[in-house]
C-alpha atoms as a PDB file:
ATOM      1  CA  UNK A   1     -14.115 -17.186 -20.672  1.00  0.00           C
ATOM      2  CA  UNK A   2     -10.946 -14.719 -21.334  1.00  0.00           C
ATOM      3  CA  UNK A   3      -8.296 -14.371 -18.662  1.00  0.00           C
ATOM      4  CA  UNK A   4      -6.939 -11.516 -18.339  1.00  0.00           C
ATOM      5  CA  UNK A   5      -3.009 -11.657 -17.025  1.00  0.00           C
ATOM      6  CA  UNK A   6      -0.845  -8.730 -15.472  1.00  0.00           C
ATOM      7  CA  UNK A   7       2.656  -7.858 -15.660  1.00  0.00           C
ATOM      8  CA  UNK A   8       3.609  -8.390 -12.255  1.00  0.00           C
ATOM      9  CA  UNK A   9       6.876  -6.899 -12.331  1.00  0.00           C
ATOM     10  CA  UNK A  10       5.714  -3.984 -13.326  1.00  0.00           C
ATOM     11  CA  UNK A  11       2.713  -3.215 -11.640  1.00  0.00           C
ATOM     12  CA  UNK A  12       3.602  -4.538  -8.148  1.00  0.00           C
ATOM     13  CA  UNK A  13       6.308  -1.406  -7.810  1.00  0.00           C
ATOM     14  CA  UNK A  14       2.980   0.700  -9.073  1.00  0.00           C
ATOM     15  CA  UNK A  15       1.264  -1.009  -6.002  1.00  0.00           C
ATOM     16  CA  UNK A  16       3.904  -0.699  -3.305  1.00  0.00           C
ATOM     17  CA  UNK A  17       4.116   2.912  -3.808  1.00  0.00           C
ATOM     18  CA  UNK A  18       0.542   3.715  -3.696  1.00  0.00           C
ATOM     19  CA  UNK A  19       0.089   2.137  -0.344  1.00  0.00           C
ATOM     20  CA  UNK A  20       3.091   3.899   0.594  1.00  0.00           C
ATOM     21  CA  UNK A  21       1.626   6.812  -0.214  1.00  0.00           C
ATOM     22  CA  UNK A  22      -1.751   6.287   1.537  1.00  0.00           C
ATOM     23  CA  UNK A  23       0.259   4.451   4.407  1.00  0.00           C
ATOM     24  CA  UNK A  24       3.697   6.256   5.234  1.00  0.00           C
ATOM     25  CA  UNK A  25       5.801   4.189   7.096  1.00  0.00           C
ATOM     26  CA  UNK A  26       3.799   0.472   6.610  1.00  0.00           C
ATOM     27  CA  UNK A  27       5.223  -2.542   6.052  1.00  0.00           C
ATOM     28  CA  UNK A  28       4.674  -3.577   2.324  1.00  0.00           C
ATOM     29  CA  UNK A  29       4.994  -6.828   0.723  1.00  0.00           C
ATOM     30  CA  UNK A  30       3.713  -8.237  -2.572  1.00  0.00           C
ATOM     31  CA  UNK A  31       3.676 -11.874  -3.674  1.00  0.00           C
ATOM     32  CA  UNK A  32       3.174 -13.110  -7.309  1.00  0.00           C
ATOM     33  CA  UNK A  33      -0.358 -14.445  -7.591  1.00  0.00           C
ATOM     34  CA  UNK A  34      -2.213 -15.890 -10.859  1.00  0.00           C
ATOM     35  CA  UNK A  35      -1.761 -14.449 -14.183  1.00  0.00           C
ATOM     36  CA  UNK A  36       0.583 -12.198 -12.919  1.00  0.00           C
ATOM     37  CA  UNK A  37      -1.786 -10.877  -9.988  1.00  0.00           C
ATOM     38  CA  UNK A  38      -0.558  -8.750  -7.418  1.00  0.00           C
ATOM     39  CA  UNK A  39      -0.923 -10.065  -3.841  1.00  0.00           C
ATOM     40  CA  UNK A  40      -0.061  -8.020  -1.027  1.00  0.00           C
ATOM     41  CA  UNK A  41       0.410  -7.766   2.819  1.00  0.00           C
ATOM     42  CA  UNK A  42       0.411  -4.817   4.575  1.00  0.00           C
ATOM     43  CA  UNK A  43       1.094  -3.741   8.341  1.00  0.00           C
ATOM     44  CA  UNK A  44      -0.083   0.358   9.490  1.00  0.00           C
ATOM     45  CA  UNK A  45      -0.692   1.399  12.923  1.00  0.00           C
ATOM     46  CA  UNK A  46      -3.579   3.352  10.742  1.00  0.00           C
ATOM     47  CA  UNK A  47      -5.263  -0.284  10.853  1.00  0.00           C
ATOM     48  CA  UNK A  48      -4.992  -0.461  14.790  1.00  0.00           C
ATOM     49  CA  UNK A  49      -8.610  -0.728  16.133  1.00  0.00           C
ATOM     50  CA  UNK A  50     -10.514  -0.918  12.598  1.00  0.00           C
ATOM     51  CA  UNK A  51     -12.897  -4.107  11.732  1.00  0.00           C
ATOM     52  CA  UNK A  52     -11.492  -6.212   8.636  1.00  0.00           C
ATOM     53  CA  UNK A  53     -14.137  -4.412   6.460  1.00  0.00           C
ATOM     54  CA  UNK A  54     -12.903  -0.969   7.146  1.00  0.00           C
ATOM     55  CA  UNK A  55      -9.196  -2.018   6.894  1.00  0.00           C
ATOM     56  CA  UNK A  56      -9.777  -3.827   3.892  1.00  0.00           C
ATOM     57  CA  UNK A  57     -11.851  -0.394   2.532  1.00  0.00           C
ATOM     58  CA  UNK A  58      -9.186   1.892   3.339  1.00  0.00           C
ATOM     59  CA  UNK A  59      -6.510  -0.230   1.293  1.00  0.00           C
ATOM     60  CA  UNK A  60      -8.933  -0.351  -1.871  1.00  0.00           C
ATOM     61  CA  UNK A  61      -9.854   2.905  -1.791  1.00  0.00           C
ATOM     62  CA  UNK A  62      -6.157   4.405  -2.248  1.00  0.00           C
ATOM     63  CA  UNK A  63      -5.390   1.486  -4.811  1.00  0.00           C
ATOM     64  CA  UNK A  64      -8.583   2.837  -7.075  1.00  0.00           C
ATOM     65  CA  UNK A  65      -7.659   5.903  -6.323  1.00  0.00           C
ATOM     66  CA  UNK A  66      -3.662   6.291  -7.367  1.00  0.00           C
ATOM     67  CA  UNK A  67      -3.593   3.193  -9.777  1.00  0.00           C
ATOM     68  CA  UNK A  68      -7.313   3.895 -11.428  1.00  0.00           C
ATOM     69  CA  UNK A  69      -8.297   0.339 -13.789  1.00  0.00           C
ATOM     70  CA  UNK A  70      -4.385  -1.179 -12.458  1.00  0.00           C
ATOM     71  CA  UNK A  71      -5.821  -1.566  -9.385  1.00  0.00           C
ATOM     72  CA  UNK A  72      -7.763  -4.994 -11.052  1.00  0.00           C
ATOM     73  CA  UNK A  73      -4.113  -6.821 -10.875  1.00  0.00           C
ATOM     74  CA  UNK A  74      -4.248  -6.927  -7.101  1.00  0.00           C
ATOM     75  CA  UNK A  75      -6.237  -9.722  -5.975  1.00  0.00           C
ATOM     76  CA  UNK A  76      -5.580 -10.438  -2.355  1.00  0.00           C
ATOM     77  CA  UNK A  77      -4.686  -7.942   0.104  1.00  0.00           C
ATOM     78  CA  UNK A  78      -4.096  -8.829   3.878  1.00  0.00           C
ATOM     79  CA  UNK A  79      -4.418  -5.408   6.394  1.00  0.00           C
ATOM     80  CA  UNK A  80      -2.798  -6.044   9.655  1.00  0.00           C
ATOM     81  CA  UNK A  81      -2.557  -3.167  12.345  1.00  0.00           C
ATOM     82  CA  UNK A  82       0.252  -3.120  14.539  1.00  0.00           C
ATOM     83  CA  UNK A  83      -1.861  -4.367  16.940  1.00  0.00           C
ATOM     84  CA  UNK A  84      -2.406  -7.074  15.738  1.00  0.00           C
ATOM     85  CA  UNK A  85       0.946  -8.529  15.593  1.00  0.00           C
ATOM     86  CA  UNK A  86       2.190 -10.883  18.324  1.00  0.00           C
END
């Protein structure tokens, strides 16, 4: 079995500013995962009301969609709407 590592410091800038063009105005943070993996938490008001599927979707679909096969070196993502927070 190959593993397949990421450059972490240079992808999770790539990731940070696709969310924060799909989510102006969230909260962004990334976290070093395995082999370099990108992990990242995230807080919108566009997750506010949405199930954990749908949040999750709408996160995935503008990584795939700005960062194309990058998107492969984020493997954790945590989608929190504002109401959600305590």
């Amino acid at each position: 079995m190959v593993v397949q590592s990421f450059d972490y410091n240079a992808l999770a800038p790539a990731v940070v500013a696709a969310l924060q063009r799909g989510f102006p105005g969230a909260a962004i943070k990334t976290e070093r995962g395995w082999e370099g993996r990108v992990h990242v938490k995230i807080v919108s008001d566009l997750f506010d009301g949405k199930s954990e599927t749908e949040k999750q979707g709408m996160v995935w679909e503008v990584l795939q969609a700005v960062l194309g096969s990058d998107s492969q070196a984020v493997s954790f993502v945590l989608p929190y709407g504002m109401d959600e927070l305590p």
